[in-house]
N, C-alpha and C. Protein backbone atom coordinates (compact mmCIF):
# COMPACT_ATOMS: atom_id res chain seq x y z
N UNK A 1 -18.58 -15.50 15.24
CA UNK A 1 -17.32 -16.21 15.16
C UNK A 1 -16.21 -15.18 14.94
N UNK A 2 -15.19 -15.09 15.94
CA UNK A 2 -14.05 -14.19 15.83
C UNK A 2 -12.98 -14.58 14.62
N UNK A 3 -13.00 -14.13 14.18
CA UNK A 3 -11.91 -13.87 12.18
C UNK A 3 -11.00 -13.66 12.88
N UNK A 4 -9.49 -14.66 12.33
CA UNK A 4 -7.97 -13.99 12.78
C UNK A 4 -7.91 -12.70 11.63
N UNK A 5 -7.29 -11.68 12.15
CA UNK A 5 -7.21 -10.71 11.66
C UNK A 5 -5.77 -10.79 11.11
N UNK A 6 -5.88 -9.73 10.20
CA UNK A 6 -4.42 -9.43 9.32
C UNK A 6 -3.29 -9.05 10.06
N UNK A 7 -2.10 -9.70 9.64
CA UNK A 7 -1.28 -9.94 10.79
C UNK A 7 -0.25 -8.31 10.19
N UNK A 8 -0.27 -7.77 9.61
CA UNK A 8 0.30 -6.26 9.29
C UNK A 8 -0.54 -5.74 7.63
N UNK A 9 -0.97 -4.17 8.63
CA UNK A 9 -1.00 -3.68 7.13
C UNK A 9 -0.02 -2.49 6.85
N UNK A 10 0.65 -2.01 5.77
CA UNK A 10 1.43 -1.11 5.48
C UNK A 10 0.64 -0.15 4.47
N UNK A 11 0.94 1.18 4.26
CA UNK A 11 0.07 1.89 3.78
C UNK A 11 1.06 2.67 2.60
N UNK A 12 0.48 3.13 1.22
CA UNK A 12 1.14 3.28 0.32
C UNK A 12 0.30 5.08 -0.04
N UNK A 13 1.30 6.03 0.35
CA UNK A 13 0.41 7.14 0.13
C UNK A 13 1.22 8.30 -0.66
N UNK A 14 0.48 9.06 -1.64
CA UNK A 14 1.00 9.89 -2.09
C UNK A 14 0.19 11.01 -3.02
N UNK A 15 0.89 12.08 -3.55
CA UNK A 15 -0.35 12.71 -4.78
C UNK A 15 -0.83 11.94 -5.65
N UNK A 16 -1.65 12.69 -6.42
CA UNK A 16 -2.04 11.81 -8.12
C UNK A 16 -0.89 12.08 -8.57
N UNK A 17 -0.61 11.31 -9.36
CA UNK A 17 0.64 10.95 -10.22
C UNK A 17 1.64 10.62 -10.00
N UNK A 18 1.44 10.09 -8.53
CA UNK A 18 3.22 9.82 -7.62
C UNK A 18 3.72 8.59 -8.48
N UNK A 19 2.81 7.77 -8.19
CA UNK A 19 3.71 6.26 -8.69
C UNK A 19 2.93 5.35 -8.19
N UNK A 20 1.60 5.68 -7.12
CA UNK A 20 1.38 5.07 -5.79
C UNK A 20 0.72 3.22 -6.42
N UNK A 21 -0.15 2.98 -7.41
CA UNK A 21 -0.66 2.11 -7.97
C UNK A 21 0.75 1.43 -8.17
N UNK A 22 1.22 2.02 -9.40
CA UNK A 22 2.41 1.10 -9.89
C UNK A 22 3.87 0.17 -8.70
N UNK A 23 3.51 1.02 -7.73
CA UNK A 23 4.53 0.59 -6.38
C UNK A 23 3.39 -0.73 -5.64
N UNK A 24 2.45 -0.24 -5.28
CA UNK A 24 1.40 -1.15 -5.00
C UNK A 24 1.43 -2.45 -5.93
N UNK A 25 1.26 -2.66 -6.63
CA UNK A 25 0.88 -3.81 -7.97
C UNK A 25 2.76 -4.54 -7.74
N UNK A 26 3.58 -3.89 -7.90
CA UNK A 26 5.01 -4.39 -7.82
C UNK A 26 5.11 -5.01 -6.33
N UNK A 27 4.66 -4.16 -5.30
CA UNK A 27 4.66 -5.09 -3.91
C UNK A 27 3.98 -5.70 -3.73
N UNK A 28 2.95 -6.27 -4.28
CA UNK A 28 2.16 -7.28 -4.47
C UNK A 28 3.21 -8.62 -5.06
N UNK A 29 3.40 -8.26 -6.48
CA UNK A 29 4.26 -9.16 -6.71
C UNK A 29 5.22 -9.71 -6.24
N UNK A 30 5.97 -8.76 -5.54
CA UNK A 30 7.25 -9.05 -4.96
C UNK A 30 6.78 -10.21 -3.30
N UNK A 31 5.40 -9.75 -2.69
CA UNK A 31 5.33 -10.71 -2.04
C UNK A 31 4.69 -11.78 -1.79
N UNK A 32 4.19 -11.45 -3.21
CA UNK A 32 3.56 -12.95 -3.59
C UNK A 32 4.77 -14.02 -3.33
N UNK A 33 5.67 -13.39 -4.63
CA UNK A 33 6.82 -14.25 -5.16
C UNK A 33 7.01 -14.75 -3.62
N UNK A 34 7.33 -14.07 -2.49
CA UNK A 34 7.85 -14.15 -1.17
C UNK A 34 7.11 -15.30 -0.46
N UNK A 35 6.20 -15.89 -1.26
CA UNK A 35 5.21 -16.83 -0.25
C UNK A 35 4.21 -16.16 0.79
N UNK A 36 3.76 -14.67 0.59
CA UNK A 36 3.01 -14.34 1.81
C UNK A 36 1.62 -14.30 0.80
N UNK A 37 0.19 -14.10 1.98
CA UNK A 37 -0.71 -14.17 1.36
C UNK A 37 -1.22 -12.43 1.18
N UNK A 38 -1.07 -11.85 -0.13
CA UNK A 38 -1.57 -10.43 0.60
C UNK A 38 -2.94 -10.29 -0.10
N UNK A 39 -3.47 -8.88 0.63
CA UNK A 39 -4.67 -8.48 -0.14
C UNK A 39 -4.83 -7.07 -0.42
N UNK A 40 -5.62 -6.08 -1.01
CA UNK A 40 -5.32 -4.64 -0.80
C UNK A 40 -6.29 -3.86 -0.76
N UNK A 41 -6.09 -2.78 -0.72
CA UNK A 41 -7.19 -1.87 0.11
C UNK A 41 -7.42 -0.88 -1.19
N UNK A 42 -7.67 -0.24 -2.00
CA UNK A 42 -7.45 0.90 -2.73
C UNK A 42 -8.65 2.11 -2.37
N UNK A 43 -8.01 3.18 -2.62
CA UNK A 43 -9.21 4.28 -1.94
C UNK A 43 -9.37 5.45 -3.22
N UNK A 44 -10.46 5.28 -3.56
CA UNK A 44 -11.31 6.02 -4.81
C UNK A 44 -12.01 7.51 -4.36
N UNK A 45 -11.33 8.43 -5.51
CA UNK A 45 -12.37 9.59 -5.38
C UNK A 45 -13.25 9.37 -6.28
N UNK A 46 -13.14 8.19 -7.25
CA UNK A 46 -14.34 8.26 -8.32
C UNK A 46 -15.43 6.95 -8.37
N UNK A 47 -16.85 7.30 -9.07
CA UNK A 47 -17.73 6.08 -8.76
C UNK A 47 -17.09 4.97 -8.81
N UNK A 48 -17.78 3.63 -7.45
CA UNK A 48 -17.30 2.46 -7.79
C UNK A 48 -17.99 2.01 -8.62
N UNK A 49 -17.32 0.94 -9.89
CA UNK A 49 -18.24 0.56 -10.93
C UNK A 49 -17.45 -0.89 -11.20
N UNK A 50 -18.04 -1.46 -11.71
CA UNK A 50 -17.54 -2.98 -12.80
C UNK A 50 -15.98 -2.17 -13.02
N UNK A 51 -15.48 -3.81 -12.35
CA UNK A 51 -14.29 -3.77 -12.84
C UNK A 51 -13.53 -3.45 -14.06
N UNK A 52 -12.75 -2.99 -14.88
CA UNK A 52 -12.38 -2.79 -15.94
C UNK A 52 -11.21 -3.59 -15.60
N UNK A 53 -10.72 -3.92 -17.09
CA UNK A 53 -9.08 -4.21 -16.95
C UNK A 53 -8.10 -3.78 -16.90
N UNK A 54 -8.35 -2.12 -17.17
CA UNK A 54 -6.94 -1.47 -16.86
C UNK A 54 -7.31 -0.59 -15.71
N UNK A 55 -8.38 -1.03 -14.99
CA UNK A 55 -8.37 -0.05 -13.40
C UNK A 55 -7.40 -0.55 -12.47
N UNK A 56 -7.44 0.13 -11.29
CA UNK A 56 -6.04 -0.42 -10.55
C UNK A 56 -6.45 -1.09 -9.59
N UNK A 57 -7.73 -1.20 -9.56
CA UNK A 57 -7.95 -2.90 -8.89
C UNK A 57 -7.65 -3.89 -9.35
N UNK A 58 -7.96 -3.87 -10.55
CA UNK A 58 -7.02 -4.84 -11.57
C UNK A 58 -6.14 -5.21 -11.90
N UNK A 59 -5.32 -4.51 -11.98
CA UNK A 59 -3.86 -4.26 -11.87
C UNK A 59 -3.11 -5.20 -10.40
N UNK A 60 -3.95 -4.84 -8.90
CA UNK A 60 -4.04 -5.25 -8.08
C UNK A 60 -4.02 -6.72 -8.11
N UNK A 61 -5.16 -7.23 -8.59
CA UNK A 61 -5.19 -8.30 -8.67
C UNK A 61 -4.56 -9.05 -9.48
N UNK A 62 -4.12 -8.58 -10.89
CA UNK A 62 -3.07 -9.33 -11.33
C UNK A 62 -1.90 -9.59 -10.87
N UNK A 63 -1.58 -8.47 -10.21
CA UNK A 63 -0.10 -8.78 -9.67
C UNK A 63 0.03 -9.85 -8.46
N UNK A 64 -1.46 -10.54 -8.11
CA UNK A 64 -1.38 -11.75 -6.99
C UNK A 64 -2.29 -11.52 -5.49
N UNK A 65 -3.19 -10.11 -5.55
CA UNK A 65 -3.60 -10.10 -4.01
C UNK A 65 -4.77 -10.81 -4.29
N UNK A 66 -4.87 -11.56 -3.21
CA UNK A 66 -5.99 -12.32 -2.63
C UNK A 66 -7.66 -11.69 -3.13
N UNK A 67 -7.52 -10.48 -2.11
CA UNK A 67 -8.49 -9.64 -2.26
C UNK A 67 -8.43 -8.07 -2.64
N UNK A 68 -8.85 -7.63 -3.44
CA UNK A 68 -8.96 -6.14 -3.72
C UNK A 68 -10.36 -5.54 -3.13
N UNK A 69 -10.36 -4.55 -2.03
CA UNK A 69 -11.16 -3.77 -2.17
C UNK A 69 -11.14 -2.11 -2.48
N UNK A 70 -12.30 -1.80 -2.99
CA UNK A 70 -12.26 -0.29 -3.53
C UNK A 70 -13.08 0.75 -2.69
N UNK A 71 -12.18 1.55 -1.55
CA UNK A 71 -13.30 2.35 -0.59
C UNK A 71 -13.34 3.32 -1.43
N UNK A 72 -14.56 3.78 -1.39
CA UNK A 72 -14.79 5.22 -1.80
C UNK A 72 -14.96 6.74 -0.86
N UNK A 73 -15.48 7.55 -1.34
CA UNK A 73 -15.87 8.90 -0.74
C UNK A 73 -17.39 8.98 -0.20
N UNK A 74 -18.05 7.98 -0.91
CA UNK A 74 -19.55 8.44 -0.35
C UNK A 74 -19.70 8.23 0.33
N UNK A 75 -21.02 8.71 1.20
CA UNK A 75 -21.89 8.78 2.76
C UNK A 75 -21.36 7.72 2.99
N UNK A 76 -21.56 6.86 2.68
CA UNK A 76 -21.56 5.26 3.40
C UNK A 76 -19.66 4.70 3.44
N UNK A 77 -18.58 6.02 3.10
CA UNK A 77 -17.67 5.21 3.35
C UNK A 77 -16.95 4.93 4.81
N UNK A 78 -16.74 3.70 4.72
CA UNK A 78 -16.36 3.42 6.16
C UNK A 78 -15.38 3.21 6.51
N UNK A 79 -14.89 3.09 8.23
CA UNK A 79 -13.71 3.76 8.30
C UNK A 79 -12.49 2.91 8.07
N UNK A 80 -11.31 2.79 7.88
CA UNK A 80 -10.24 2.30 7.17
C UNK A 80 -10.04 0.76 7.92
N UNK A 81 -10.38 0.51 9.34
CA UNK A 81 -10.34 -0.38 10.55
C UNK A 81 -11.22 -1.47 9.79
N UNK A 82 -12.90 -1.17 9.35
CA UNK A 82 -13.89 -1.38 9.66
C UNK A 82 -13.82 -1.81 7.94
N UNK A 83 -12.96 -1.50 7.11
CA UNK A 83 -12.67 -2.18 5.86
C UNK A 83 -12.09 -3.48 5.95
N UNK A 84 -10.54 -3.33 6.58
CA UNK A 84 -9.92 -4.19 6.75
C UNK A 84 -10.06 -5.13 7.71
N UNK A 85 -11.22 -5.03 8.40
CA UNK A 85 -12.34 -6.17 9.09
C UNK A 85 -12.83 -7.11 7.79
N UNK A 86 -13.23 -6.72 6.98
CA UNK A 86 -14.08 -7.17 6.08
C UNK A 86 -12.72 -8.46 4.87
N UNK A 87 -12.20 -8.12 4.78
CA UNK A 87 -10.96 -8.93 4.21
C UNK A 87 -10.79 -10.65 5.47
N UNK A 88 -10.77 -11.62 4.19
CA UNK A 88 -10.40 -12.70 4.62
C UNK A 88 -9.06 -12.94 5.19
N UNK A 89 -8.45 -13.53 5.93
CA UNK A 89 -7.38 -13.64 6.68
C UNK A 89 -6.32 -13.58 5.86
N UNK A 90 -4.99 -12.93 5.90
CA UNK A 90 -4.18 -13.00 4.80
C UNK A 90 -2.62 -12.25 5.59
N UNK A 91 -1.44 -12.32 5.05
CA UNK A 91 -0.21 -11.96 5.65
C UNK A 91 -0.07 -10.80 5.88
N UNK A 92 -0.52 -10.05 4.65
CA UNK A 92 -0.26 -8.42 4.80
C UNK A 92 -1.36 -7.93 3.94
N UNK A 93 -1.76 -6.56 4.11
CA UNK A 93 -2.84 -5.37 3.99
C UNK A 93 -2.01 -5.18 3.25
N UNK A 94 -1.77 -4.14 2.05
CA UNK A 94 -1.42 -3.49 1.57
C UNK A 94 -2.58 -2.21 1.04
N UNK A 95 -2.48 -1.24 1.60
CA UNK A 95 -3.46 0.07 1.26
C UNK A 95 -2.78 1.80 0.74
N UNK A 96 -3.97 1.59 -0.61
CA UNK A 96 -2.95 2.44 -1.53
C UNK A 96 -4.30 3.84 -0.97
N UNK A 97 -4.01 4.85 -1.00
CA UNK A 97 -4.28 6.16 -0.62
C UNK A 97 -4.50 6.02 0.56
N UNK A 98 -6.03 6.80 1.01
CA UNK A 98 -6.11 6.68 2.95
C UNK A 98 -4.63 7.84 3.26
N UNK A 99 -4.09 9.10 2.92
CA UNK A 99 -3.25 9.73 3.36
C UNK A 99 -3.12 9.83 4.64
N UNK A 100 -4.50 10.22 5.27
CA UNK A 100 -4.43 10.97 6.18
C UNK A 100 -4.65 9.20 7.50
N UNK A 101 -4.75 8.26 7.46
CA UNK A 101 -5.20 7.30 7.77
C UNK A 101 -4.21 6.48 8.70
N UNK A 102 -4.28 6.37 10.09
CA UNK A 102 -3.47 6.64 11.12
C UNK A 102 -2.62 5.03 11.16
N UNK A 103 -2.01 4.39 9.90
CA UNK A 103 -1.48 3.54 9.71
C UNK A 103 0.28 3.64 9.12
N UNK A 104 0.79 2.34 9.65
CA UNK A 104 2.35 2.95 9.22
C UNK A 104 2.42 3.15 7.62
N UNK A 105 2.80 4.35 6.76
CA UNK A 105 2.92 4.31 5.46
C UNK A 105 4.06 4.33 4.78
N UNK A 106 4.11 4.49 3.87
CA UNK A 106 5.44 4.94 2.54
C UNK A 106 5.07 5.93 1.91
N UNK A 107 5.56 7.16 1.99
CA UNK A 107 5.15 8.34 0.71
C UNK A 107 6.18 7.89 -0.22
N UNK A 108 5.05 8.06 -1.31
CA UNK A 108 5.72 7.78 -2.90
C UNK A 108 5.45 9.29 -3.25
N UNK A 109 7.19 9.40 -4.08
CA UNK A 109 7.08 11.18 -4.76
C UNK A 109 7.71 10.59 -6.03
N UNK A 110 6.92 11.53 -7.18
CA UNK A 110 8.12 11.25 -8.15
C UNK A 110 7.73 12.58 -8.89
N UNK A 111 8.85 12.71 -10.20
CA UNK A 111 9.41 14.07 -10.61
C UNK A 111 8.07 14.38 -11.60
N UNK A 112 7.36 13.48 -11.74
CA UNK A 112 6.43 13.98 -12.99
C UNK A 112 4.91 14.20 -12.26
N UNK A 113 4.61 14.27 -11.03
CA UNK A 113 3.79 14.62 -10.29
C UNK A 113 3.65 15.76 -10.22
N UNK A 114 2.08 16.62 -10.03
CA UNK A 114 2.66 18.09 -10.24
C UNK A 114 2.58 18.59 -8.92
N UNK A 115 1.87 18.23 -7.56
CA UNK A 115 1.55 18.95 -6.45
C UNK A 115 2.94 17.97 -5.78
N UNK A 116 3.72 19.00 -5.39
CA UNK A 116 5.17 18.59 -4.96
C UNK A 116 5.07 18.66 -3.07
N UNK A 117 3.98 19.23 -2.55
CA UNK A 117 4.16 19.48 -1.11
C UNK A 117 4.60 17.81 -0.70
N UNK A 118 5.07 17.55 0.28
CA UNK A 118 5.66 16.23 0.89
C UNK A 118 4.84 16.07 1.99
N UNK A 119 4.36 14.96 2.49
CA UNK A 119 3.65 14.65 3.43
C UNK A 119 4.15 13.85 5.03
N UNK A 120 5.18 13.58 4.54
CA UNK A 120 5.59 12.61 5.60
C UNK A 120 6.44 13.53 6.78
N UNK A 121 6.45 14.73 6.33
CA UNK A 121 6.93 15.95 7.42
C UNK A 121 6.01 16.67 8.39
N UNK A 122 4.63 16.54 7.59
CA UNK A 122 3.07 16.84 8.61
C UNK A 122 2.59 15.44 9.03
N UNK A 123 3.02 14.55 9.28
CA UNK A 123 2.29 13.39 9.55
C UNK A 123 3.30 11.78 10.02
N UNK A 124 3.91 11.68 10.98
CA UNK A 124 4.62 11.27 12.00
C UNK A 124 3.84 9.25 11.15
N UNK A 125 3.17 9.20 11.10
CA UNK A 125 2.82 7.60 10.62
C UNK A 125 3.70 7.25 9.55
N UNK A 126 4.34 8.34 8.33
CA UNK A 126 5.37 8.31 7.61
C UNK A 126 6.15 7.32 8.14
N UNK A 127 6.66 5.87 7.45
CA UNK A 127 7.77 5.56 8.08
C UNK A 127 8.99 5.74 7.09
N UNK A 128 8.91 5.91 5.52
CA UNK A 128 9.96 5.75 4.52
C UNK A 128 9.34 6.45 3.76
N UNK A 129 10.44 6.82 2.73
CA UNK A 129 10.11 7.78 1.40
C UNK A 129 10.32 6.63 -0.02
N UNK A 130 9.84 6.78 -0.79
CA UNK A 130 10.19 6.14 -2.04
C UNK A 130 10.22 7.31 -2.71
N UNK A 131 11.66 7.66 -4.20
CA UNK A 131 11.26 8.39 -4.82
C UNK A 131 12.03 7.97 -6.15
N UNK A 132 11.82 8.83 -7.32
CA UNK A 132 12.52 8.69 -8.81
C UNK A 132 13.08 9.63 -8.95
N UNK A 133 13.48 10.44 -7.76
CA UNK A 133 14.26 11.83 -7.98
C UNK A 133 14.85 12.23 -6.46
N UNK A 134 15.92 12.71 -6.74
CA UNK A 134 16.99 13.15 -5.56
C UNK A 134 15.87 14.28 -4.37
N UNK A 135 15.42 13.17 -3.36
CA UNK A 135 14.47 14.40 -2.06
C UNK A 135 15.23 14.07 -0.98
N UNK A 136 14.79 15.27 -0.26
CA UNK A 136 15.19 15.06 1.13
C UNK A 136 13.91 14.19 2.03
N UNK A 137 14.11 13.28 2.39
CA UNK A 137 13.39 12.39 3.55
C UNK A 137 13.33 12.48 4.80
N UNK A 138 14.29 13.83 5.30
CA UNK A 138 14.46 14.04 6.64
C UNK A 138 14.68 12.70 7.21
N UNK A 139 14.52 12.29 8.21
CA UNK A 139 14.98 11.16 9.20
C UNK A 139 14.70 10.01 8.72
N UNK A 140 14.01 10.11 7.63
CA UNK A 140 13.45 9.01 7.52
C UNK A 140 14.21 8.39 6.10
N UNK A 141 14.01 6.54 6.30
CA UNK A 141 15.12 6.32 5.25
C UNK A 141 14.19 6.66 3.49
N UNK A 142 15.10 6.52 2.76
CA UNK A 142 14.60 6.94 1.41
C UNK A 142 15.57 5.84 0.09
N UNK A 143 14.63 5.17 -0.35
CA UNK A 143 13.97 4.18 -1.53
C UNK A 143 14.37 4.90 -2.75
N UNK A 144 14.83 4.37 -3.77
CA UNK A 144 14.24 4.06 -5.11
C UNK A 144 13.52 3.83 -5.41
N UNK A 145 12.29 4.89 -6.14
CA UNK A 145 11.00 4.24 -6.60
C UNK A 145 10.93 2.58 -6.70
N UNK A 146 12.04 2.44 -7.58
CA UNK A 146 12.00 1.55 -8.36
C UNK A 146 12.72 0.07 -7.87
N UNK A 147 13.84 0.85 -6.46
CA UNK A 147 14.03 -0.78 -6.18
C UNK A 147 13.31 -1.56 -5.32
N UNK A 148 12.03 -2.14 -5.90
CA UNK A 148 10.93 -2.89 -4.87
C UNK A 148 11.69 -3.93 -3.80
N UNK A 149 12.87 -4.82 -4.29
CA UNK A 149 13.02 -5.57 -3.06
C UNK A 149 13.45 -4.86 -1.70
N UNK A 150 13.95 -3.69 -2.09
CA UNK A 150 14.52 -3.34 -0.72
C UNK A 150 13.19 -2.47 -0.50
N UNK A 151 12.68 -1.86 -1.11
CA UNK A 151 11.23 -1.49 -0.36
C UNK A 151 10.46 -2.92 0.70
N UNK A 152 10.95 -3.83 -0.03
CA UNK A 152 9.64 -5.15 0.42
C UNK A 152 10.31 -5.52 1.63
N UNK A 153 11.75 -5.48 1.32
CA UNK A 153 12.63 -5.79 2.77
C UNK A 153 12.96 -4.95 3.97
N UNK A 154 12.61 -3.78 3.60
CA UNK A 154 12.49 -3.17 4.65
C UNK A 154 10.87 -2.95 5.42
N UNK A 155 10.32 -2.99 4.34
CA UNK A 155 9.12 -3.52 5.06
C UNK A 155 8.70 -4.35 6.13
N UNK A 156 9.68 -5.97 5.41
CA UNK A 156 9.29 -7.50 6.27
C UNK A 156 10.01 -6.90 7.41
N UNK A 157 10.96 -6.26 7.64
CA UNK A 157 12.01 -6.12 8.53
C UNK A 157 10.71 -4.95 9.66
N UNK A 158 10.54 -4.29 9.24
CA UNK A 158 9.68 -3.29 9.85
C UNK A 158 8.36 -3.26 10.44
N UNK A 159 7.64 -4.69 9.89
CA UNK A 159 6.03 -5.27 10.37
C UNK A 159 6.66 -6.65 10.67
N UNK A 160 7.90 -6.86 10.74
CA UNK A 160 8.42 -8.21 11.43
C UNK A 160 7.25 -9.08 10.08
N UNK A 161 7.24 -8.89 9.43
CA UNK A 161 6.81 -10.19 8.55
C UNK A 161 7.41 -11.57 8.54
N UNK A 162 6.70 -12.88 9.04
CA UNK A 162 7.38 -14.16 8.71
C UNK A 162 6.99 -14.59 6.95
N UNK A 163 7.92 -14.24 6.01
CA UNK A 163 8.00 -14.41 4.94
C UNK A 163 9.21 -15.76 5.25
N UNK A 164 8.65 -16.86 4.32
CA UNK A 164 8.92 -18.35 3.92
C UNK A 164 8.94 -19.22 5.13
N UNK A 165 8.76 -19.02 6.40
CA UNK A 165 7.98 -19.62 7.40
C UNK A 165 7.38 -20.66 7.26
N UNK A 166 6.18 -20.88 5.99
CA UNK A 166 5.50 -22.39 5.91
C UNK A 166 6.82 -23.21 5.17
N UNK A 167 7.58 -22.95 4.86
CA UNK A 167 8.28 -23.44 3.60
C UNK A 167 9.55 -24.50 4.73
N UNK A 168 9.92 -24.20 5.96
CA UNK A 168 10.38 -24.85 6.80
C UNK A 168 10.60 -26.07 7.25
């Protein structure tokens, strides 16, 4: 039986310590609030284990996604497509690491991160910068960490999201 598939996913990428969870968990919220159905992807360098409550699947899921999954690094991880196969039908993907992962993203930078190289200058899938400190974004537009609606709106605007559509 053919599954409707996810109608956009957007990708949330950055170093350890960018912000990348805490931006994730806020755009969750923000499109919950929005009436869409989302779910998320998160990508682990460390064992998958029992949920905890302050892991950031958790976090994930509090803030409203449908579904959280946690890819990892081992033999058996599979490829980013072949994840988001596996997710029940829903408005938007939201997937936090996967850098290198040939989907439209957001680099998140912020000042208390320590590996400062920028990514969205080697890697053209970059579509926006989010940051908590004055960067250059080159061509590309550039966010306030912190102001999620216009992150979320340039988003809907950018994966053409029908946000409040059933509400009609």
């Amino acid at each position: 039986m053919d599954r409707q598939r996810p109608i956009s996913v957007i990708g949330i990428a950055g170093w350890k310590n960018s912000g990348k969870t805490t931006l994730v968990e806020r755009l969750i919220a923000e499109f919950t609030r929005r009436g869409l159905r989302v779910s998320s992807i998160k990508h682990t360098h460390h064992d998958i284990r029992a949920e905890a409550p302050s892991s950031d699947s958790a976090r994930h899921r509090r803030a409203g996604a449908c579904e959280v999954i946690l890819a990892g690094d081992g033999p058996s991880e599979h490829r980013l497509d072949d994840v988001i196969g596996r997710l029940a039908p829903c408005d938007l993907v939201i997937v936090e690491g996967f850098k290198a992962a040939p989907i439209a993203k957001i680099e998140v930078r912020r000042a208390a991160q320590l590996d400062r190289r920028e990514l969205a200058p080697m890697d053209a899938s970059f579509i926006a910068v989010a940051s908590d400190y004055a960067t250059d974004p080159g061509s590309l537009p550039l966010y306030s960490l912190n102001d999620v609606p216009a992150i979320a709106d340039f988003i809907t605007r950018t994966l053409e999201l029908a946000v409040g559509s059933n509400s009609e």
